[in-house]
C-alpha atoms as a PDB file:
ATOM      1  CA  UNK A   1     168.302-229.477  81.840  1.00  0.00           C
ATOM      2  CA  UNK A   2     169.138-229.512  78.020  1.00  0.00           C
ATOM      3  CA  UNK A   3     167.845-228.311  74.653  1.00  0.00           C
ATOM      4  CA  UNK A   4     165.749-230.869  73.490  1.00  0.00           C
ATOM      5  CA  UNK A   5     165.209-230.173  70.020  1.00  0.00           C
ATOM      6  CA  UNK A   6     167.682-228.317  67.248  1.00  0.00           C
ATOM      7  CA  UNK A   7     166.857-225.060  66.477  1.00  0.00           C
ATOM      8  CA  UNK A   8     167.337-223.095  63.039  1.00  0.00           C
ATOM      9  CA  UNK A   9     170.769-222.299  64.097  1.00  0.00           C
ATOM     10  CA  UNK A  10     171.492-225.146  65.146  1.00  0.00           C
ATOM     11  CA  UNK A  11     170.383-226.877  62.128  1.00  0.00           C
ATOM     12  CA  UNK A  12     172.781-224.478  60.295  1.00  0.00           C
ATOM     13  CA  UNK A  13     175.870-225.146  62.182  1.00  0.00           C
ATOM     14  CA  UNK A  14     175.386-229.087  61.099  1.00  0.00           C
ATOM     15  CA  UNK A  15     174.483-228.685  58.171  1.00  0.00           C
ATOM     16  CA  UNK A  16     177.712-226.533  57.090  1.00  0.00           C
ATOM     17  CA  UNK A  17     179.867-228.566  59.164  1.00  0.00           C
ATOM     18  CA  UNK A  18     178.419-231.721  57.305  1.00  0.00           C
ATOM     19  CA  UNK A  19     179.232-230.497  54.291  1.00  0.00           C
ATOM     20  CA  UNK A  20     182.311-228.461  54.725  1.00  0.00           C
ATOM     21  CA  UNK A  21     184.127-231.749  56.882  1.00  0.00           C
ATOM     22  CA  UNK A  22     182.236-234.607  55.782  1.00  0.00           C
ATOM     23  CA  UNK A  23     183.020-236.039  59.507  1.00  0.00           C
ATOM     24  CA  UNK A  24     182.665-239.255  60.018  1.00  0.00           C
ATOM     25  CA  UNK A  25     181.506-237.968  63.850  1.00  0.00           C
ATOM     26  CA  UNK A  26     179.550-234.465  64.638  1.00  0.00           C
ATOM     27  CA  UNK A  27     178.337-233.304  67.949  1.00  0.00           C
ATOM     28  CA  UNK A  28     176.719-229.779  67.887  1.00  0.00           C
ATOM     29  CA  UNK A  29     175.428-229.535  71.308  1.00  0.00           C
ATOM     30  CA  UNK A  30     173.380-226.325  72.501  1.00  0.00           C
ATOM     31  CA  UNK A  31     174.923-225.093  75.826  1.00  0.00           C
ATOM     32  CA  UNK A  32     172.797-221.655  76.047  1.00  0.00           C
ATOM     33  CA  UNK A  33     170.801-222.642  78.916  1.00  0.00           C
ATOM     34  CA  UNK A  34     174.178-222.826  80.884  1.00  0.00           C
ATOM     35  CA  UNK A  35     173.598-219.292  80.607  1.00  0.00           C
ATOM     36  CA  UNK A  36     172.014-216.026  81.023  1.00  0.00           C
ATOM     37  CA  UNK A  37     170.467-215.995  78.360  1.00  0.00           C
ATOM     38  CA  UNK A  38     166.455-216.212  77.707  1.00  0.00           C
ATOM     39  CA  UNK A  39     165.001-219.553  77.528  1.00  0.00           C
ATOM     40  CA  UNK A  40     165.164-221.157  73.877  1.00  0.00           C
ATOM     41  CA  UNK A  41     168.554-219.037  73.119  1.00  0.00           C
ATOM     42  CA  UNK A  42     170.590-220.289  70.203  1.00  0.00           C
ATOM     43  CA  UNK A  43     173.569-218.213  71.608  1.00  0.00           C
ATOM     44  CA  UNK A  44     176.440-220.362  72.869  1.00  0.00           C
ATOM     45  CA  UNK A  45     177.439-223.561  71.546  1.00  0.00           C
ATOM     46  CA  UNK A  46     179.951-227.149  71.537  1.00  0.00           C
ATOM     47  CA  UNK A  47     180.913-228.585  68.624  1.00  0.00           C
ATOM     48  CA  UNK A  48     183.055-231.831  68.130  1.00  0.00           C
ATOM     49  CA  UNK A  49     183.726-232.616  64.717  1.00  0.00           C
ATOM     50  CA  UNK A  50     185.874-235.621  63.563  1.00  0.00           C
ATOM     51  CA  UNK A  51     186.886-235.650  60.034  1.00  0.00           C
ATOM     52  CA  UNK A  52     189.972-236.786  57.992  1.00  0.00           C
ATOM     53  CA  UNK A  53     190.171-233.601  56.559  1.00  0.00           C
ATOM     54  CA  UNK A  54     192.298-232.174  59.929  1.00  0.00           C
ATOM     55  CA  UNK A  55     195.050-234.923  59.460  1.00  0.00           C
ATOM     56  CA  UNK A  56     198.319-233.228  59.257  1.00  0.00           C
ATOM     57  CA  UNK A  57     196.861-230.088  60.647  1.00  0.00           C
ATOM     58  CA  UNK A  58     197.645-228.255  64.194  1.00  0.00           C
ATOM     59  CA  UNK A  59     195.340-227.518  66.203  1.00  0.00           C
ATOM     60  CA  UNK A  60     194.769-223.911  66.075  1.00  0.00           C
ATOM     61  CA  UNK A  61     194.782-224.514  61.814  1.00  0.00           C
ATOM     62  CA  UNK A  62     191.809-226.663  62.585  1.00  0.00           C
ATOM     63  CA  UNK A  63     189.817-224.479  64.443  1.00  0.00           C
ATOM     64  CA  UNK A  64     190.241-221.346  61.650  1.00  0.00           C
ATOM     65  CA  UNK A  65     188.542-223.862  59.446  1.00  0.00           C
ATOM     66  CA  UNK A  66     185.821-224.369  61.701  1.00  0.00           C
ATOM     67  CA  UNK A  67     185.628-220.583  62.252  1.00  0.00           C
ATOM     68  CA  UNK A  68     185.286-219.603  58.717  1.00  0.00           C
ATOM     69  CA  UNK A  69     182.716-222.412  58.115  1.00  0.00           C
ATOM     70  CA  UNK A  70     180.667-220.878  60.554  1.00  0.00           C
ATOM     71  CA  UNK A  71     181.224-217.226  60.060  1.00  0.00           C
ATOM     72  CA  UNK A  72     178.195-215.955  59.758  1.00  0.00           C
ATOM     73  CA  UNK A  73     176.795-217.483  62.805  1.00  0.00           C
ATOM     74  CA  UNK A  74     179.667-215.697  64.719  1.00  0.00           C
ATOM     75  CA  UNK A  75     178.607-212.452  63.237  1.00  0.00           C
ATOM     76  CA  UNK A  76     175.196-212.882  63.927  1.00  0.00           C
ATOM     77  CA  UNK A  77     173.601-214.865  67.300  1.00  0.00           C
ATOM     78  CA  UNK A  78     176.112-217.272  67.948  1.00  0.00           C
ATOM     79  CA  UNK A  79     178.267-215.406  71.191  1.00  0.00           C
ATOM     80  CA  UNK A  80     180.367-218.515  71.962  1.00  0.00           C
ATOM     81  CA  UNK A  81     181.979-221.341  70.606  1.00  0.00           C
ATOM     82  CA  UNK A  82     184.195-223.918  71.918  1.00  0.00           C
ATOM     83  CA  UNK A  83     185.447-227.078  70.135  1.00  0.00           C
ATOM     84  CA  UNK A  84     186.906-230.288  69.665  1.00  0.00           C
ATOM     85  CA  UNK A  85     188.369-230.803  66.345  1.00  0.00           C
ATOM     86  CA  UNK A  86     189.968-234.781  65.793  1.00  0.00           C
ATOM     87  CA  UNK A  87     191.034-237.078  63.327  1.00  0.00           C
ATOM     88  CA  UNK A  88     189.272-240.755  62.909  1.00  0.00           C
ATOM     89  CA  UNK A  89     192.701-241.798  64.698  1.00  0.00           C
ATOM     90  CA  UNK A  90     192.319-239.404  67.711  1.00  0.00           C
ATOM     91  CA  UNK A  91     189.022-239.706  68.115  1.00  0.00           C
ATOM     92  CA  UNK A  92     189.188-243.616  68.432  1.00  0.00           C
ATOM     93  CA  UNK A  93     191.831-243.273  70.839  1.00  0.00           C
ATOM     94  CA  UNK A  94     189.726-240.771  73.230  1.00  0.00           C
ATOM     95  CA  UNK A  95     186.005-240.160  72.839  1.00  0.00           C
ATOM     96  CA  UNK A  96     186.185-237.670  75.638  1.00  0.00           C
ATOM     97  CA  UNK A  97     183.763-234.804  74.983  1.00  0.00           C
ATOM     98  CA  UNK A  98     185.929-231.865  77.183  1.00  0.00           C
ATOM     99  CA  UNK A  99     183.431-229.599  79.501  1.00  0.00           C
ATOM    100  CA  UNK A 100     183.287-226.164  78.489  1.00  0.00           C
ATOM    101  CA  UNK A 101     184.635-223.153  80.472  1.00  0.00           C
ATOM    102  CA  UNK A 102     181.586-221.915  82.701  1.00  0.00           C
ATOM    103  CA  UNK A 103     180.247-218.461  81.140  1.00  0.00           C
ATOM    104  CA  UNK A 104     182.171-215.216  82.600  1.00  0.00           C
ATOM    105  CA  UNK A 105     178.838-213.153  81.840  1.00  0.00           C
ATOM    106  CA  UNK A 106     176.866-213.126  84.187  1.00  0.00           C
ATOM    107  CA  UNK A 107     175.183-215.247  86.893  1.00  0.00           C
ATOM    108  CA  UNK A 108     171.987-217.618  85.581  1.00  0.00           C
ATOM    109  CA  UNK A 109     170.735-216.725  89.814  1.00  0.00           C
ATOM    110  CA  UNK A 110     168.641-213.580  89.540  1.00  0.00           C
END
């Protein structure tokens, strides 16, 4: 089962990430119910942004711009993040969206 509709936070995390990257592709995908967490959580999410603006960058450099982008979100609800951060060029060369690490918190089973 998935989220079928963006929630506020949701909505925030693409619209900063639309602005701050101007990708030219942006997945923000809602992986909550992959955990315990109550139904309709905005508490854990994907993102995969492609954007020019991470040429020349590492990795890790990438993903600190991401962070601070979305900084209040990690302060506030947001308890997990994982990410894909590419270039036009990397992204064209592997649209793989990676799984993310199953949640260490707890058991979804109760």
């Amino acid at each position: 089962m998935t989220e079928s509709t963006n929630g506020v936070v949701q909505q925030a995390i693409e619209s900063k990430l639309k602005v701050a990257f101007h990708p030219s592709h942006l997945q923000v995908i809602n992986e909550s119910y992959q955990h315990n967490v109550p139904a309709g959580s905005e508490s854990h999410f994907k993102v995969v942004v492609v954007s020019q603006q991470f040429q020349n960058m590492r990795t890790v450099q990438r993903q600190q711009q991401v962070y601070r982008v979305l900084a209040d979100e990690l302060a506030g609800s947001v308890h997990a993040l994982t990410m894909q951060t590419l270039t036009d060029e990397e992204w064209a060369a592997d649209q793989t969206v990676t799984v993310s690490p199953e949640c260490m918190g707890g058991s979804k089973a109760g």
